[in-house]
Protein backbone atom coordinates (compact mmCIF):
# COMPACT_ATOMS: atom_id res chain seq x y z
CA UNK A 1 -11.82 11.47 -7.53
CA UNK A 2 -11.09 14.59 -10.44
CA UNK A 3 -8.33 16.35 -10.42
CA UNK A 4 -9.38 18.67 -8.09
CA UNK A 5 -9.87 16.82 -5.07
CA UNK A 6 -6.44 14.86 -5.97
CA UNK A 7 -4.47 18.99 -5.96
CA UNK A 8 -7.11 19.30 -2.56
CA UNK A 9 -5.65 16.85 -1.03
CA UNK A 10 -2.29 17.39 -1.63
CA UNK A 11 -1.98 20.74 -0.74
CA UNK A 12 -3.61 19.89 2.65
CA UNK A 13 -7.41 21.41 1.89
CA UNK A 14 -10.29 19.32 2.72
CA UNK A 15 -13.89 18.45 1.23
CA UNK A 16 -15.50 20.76 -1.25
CA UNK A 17 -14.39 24.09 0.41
CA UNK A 18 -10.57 23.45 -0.12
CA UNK A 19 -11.78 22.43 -3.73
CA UNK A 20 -12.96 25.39 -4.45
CA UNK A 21 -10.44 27.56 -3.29
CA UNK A 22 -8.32 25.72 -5.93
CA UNK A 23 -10.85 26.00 -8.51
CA UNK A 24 -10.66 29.82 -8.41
CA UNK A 25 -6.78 30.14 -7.81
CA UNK A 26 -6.93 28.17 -11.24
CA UNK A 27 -8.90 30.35 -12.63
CA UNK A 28 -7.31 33.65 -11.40
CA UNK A 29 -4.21 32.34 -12.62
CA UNK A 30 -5.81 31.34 -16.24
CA UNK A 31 -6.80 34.48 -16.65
CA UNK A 32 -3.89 36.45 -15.55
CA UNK A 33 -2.11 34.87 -18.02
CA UNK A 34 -4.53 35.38 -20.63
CA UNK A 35 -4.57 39.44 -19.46
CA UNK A 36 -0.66 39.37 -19.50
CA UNK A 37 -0.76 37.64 -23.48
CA UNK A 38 -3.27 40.46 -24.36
CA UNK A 39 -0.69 43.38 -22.79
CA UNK A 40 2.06 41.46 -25.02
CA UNK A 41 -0.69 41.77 -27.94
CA UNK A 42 -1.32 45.47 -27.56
CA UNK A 43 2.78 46.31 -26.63
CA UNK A 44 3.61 44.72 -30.18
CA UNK A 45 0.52 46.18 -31.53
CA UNK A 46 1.37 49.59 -29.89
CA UNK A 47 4.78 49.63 -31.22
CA UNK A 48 4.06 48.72 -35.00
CA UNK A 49 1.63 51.21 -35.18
CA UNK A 50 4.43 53.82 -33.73
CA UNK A 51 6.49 52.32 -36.30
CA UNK A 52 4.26 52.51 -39.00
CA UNK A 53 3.45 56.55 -37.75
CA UNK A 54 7.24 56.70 -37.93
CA UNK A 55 7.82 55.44 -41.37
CA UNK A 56 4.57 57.60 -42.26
CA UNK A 57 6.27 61.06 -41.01
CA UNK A 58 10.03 60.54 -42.48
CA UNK A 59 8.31 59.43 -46.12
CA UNK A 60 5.59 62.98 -45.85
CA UNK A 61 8.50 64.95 -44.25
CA UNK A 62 11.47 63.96 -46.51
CA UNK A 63 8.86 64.58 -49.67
CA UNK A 64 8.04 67.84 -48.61
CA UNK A 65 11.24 69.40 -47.30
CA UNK A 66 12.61 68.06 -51.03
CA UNK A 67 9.47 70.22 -52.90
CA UNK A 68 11.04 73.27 -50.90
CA UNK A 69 14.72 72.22 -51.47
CA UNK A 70 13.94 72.37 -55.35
CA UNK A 71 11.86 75.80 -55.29
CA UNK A 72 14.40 76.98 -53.38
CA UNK A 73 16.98 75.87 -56.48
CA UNK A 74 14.65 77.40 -58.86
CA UNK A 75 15.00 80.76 -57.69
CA UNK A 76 18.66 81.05 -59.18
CA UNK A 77 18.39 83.67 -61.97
CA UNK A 78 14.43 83.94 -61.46
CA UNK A 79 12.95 87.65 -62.06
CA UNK A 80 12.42 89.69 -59.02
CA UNK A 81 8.45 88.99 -59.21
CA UNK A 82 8.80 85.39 -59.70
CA UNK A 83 11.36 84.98 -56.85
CA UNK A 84 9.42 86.73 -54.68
CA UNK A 85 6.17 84.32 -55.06
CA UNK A 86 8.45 81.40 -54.98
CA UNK A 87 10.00 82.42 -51.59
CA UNK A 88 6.49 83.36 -50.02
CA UNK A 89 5.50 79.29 -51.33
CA UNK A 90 8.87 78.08 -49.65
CA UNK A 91 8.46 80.22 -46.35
CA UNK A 92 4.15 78.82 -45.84
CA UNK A 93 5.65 75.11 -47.11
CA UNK A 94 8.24 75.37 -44.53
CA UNK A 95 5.69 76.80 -41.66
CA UNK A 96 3.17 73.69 -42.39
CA UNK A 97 6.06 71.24 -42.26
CA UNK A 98 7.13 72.52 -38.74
CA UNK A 99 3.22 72.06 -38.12
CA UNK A 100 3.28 68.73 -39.27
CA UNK A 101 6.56 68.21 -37.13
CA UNK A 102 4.93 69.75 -33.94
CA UNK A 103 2.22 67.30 -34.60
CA UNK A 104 4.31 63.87 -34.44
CA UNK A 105 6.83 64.69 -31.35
CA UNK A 106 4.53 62.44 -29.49
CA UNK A 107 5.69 59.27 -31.33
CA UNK A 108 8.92 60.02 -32.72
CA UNK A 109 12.18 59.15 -31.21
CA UNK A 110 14.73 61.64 -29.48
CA UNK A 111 17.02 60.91 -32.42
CA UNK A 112 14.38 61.41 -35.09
CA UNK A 113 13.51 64.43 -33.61
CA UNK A 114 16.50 66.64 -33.46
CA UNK A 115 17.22 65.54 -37.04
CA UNK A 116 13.79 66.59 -38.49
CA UNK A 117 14.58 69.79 -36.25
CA UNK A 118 17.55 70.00 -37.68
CA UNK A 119 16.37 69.48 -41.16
CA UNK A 120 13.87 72.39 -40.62
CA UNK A 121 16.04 75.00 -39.32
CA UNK A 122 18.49 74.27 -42.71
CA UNK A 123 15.40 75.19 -44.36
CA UNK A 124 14.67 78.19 -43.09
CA UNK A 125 18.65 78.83 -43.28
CA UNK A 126 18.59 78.54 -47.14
CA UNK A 127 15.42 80.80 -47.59
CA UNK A 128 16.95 83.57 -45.65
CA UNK A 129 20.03 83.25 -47.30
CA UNK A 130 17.72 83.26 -51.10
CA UNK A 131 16.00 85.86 -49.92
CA UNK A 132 19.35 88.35 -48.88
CA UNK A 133 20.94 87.02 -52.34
CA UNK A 134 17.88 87.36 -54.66
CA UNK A 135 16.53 90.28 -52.88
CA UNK A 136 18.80 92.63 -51.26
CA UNK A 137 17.52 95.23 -48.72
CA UNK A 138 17.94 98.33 -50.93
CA UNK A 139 19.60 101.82 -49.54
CA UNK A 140 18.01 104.73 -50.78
CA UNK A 141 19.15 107.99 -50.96
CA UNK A 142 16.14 110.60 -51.58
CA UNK A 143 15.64 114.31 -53.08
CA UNK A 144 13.14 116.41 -51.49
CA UNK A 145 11.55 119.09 -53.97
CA UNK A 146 13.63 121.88 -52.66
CA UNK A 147 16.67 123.84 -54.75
CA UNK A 148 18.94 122.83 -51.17
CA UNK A 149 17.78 119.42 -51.36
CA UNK A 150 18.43 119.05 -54.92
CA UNK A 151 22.16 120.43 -54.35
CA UNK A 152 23.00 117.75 -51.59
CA UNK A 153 20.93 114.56 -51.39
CA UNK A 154 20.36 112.92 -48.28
CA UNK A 155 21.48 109.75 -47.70
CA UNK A 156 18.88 107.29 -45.88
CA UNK A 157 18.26 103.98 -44.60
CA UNK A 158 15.97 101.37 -45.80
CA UNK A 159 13.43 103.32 -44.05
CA UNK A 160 13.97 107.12 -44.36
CA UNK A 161 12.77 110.07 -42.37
CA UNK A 162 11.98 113.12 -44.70
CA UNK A 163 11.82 116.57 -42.81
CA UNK A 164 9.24 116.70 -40.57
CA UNK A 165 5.96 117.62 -41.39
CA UNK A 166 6.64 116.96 -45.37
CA UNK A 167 5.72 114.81 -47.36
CA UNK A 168 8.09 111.83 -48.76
CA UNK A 169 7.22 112.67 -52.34
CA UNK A 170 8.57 110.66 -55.19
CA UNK A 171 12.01 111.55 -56.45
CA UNK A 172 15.11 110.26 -57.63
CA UNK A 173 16.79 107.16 -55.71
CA UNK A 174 20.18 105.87 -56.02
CA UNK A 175 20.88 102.17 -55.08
CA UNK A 176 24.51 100.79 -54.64
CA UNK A 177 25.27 102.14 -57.64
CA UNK A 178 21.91 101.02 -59.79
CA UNK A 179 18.61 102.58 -60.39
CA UNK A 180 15.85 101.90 -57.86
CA UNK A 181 11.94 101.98 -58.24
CA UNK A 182 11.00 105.34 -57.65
CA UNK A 183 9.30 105.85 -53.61
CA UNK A 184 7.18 108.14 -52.26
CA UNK A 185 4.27 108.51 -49.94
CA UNK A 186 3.51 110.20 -46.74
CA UNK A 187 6.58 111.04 -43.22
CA UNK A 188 6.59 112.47 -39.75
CA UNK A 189 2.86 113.48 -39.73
CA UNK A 190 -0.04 114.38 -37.44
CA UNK A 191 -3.85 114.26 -37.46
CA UNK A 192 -3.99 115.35 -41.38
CA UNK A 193 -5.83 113.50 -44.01
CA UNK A 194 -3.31 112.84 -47.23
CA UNK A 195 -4.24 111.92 -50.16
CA UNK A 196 -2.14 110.02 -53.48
CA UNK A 197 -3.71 109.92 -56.95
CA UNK A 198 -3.39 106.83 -59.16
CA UNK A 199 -0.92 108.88 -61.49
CA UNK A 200 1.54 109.71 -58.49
CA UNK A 201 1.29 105.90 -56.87
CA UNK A 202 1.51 104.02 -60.41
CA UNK A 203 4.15 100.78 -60.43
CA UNK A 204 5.85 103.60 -57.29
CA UNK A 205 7.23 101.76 -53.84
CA UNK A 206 4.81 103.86 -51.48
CA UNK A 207 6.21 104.42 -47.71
CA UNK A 208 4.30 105.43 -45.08
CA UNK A 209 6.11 106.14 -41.81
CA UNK A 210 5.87 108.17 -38.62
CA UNK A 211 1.89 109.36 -38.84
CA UNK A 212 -0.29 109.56 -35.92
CA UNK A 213 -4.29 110.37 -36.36
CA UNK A 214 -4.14 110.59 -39.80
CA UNK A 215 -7.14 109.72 -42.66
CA UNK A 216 -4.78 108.36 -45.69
CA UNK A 217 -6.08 107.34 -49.44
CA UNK A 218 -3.99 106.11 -51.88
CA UNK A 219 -6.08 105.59 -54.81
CA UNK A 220 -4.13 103.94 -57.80
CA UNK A 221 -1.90 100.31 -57.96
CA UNK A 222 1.16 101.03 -56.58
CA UNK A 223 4.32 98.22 -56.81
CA UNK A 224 4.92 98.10 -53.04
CA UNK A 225 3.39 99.44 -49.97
CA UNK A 226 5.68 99.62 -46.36
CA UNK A 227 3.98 100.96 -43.26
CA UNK A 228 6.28 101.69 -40.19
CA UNK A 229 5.81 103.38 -36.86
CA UNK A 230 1.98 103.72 -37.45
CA UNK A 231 -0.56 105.21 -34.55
CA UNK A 232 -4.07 105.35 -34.42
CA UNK A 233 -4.27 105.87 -38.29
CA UNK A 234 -6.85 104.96 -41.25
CA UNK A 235 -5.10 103.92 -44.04
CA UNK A 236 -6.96 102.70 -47.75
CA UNK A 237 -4.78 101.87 -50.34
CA UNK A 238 -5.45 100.30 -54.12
CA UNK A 239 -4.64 97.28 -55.10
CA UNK A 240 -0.40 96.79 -54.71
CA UNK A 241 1.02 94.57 -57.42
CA UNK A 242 3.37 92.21 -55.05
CA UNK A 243 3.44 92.80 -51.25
CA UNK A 244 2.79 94.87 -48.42
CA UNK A 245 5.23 95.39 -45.05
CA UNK A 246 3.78 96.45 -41.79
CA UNK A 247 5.87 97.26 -38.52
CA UNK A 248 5.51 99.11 -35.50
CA UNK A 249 1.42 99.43 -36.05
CA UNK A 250 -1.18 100.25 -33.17
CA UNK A 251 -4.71 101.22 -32.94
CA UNK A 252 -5.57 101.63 -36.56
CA UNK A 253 -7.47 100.49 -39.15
CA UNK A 254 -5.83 99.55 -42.67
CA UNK A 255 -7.60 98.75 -46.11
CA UNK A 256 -5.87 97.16 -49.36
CA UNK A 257 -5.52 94.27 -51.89
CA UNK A 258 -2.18 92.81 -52.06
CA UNK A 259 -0.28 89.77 -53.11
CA UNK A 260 1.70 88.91 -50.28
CA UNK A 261 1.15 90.41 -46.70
CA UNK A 262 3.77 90.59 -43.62
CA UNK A 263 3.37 92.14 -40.62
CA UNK A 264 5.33 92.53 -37.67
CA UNK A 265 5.01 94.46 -34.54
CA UNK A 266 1.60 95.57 -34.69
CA UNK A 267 -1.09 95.72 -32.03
CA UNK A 268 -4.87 96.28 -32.13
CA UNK A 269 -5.53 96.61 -35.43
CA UNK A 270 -8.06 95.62 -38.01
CA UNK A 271 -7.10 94.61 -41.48
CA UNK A 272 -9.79 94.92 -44.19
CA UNK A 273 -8.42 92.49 -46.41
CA UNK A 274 -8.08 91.22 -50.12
CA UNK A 275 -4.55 88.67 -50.35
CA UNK A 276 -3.80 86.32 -53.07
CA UNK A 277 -0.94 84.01 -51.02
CA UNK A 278 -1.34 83.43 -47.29
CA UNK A 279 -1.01 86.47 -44.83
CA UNK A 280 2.16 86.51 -42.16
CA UNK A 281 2.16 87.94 -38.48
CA UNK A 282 5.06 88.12 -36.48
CA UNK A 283 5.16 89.22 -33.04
CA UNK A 284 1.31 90.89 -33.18
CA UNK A 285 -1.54 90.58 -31.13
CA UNK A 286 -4.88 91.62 -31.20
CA UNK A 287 -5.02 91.52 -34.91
CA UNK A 288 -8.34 91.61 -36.71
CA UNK A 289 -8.94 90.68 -40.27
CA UNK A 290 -12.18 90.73 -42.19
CA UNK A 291 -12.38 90.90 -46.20
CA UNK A 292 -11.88 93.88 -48.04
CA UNK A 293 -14.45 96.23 -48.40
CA UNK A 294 -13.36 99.49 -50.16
CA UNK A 295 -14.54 101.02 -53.26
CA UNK A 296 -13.77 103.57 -55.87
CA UNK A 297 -14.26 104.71 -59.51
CA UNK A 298 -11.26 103.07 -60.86
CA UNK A 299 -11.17 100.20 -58.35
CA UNK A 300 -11.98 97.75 -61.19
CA UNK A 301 -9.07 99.14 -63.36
CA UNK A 302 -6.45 99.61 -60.75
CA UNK A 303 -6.85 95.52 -60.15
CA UNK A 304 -6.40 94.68 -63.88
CA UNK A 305 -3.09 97.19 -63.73
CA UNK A 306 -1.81 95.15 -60.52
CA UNK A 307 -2.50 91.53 -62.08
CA UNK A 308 -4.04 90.81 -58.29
CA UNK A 309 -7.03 87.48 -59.03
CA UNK A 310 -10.14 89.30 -57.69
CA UNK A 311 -11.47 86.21 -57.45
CA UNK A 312 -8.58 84.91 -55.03
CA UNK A 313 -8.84 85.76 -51.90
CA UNK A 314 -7.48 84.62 -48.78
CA UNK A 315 -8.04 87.26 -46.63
CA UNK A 316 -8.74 84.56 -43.50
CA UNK A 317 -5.96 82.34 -43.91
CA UNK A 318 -3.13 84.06 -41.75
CA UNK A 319 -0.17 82.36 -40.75
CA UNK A 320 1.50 83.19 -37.04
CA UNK A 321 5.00 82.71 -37.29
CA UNK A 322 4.67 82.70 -33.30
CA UNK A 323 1.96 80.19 -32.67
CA UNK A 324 2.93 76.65 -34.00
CA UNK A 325 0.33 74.93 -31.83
CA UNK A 326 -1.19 72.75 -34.74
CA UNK A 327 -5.61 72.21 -34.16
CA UNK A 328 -5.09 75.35 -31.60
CA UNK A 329 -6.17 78.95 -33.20
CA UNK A 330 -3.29 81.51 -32.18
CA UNK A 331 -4.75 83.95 -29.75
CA UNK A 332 -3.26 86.51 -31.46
CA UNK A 333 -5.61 87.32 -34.31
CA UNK A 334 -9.15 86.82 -34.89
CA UNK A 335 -11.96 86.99 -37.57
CA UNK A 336 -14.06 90.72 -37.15
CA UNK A 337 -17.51 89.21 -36.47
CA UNK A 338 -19.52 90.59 -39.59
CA UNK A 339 -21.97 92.91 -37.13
CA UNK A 340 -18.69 95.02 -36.29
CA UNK A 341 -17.02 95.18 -39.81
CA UNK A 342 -17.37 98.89 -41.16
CA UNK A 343 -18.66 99.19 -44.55
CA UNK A 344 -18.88 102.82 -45.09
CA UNK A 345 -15.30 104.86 -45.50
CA UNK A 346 -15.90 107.83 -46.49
CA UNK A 347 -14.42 110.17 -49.13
C-alpha cells in the first residue's frame, strides 16, 4: 500500500475516491506554497528595485541641485549680462529637477519626499534672492520733451505711464542715485500704427504699455523689450540683445528675436518666435508659438549688433511654470499648425 492509501485510511476515506481527494489537497497545498515563495520572490524583488530607484533619484537629484548651488555661487560679482544667462540656466535647471521630482513621488518615501521638496523650494529661495541682489528692479524717473516737463521730472514706477496719448520717448532716467539705460517706446495709445527706427531703439530699454489696436514696428536691436497691459495689438520688434517681459497681454500677435523670454498674464496670443535659452509662461493660456518669420533690410545687421545665434533657436521649447505634469503637454500653449502661421506682415 503507497503512501496514499496509508493518509486514506487514516483520515477515514476509502478506496481510490478518498485517494484522490488527498492527492489533489496535496497538490493544492504544494502549490500554494510554491505561489506564496514566488509573492516572497517578487516582495523582495519589488522592494530592491524601489531601493535601487531610490538610491538612483537622491544620487541624480543631489548632483543636480549641487550644479545649480554652484551657478548660483558664480553669480557673485558677475556682469549684469552674464548674471542674467546664469540665472535663466539656474531657474530651467531648477524647473527640470522639480520635473524629475514630480516623476519619482510614486516610489519615494514620505520622508524623502518633503526633504527633496524642501531642497527645491531653498533653490528657488536663493535664485530669487540672486536675482533681487544682482538685479535690482530699477525706479525710473522720466522727462517728457516738453519745457514743463523738463522743469519738474516725474517720478515713476518700474512701469511708468507717460501722458496720455504721447509717446514714452527716450530721455533722461535717474536710478537710486546712478545712471540707468536710457527707455523709451510707445504709452496710453489707441488704434495707431507707431513706428521706432534702429537709431532711436539702439542698446535703448524699449517699453510698451497701455496700447489697444495698434500696428507697432520697432526696427533696430534694442537692449530690452517690456510689454504690459497689451490688447488686441501687432507688435514686430528686431532682434533684443538679452530678454523680453510680457504681462497683462490679450488677443494679439507679437514678433521678435530675443535671448531670454518671460511672460506672464497673457491670453490668446501668438508668438512668432526666434529665442536662444528656453521660453517661460506664467499664468497664460491659449498661447501660440511658431518660429519667427519677419524680415527687413537691416535684419541681418541688427542680429550681428544684438550677439543673438541665428542659428539657435528654440522657439518650441517653452517652459510652464504652472504645468509640472512631466510626459503631459500643458494645455496652456500650443504649436501654430504651419497652414495658419502668417507669413506676410506688411510694411
Amino acid at each position: 500500500m503507497d503512501l496514499t492509501n496509508d493518509i486514506s485510511q487514516e483520515y477515514g476515506f476509502a478506496g481510490e475516491s478518498g485517494a484522490a481527494k488527498i492527492q489533489e489537497r496535496l497538490q493544492r497545498r504544494h502549490q500554494e506554497r510554491i505561489e506564496d515563495a514566488e509573492r516572497r520572490k517578487e516582495a523582495k524583488e519589488s522592494q530592491s528595485v524601489a531601493e535601487e530607484k531610490g538610491d538612483y533619484f537622491f544620487s541624480t537629484f543631489n548632483r543636480e541641485r549641487e550644479s545649480i548651488e554652484e551657478l548660483l555661487s558664480s553669480c557673485s560679482g558677475a556682469e549684469r549680462a552674464v548674471l542674467t544667462q546664469r540665472l535663466e540656466e539656474a531657474t530651467a535647471k531648477t524647473l527640470q529637477l522639480q520635473k524629475f521630482l514630480s516623476d519619482s513621488t510614486l516610489f519615494l518615501k514620505s520622508y524623502d519626499l518633503r526633504q527633496a521638496q524642501a531642497a527645491l523650494q531653498k533653490l528657488q529661495t536663493s535664485i530669487a534672492e540672486t536675482r533681487e541682489e544682482g538685479l535690482p528692479k530699477k525706479k525710473f524717473a522720466f522727462r517728457a520733451r516738453t519745457k514743463a516737463a523738463d522743469k519738474v521730472p516725474a517720478p515713476v514706477s518700474d512701469t511708468p505711464s507717460p501722458v496720455a496719448g504721447t509717446p514714452a520717448d527716450s530721455g533722461s532716467t535717474e536710478v537710486d542715485g546712478g545712471a540707468a539705460p536710457e527707455k523709451c517706446g510707445f504709452s496710453n495709445m489707441d488704434n495707431v500704427s507707431l513706428t521706432k527706427t534702429a537709431e532711436e531703439i539702439l542698446k535703448h530699454d524699449v517699453l510698451l504699455t497701455h496700447l489697444t489696436n495698434c500696428k507697432v514696428r520697432l526696427f533696430g536691436s534694442p537692449s530690452t523689450l517690456h510689454l504690459k497691459h497689451i490688447d488686441s495689438c501687432e507688435i514686430l520688434c528686431g532682434p533684443v540683445s538679452s530678454s523680453i517681459f510680457i504681462d497683462q497681454c490679450k488677443n494679439s500677435t507679437l514678433v521678435f528675436p530675443c535671448q531670454q523670454l518671460r511672460t506672464h498674464n497673457t491670453t490668446d496670443t501668438q508668438v512668432y518666435l526666434h529665442v536662444t535659452s528656453r521660453a517661460i509662461i506664467e499664468d497664460c493660456r491659449g498661447v501660440g508659438f511658431a518660429p519667427f518669420s519677419w524680415s527687413y533690410p537691416t535684419l541681418e545687421e541688427d542680429f550681428a549688433v544684438s550677439g543673438l545665434d541665428k542659428d539657435r533657436n528654440n522657439w518650441n521649447q517653452v517652459d510652464d511654470f504652472n504645468w509640472l505634469a512631466a510626459g503631459t503637454p500643458s494645455p496652456n500653449w500650443t504649436v501654430i499648425p504651419e497652414a495658419d502661421r502668417k507669413t506676410n506682415w506688411g510694411p
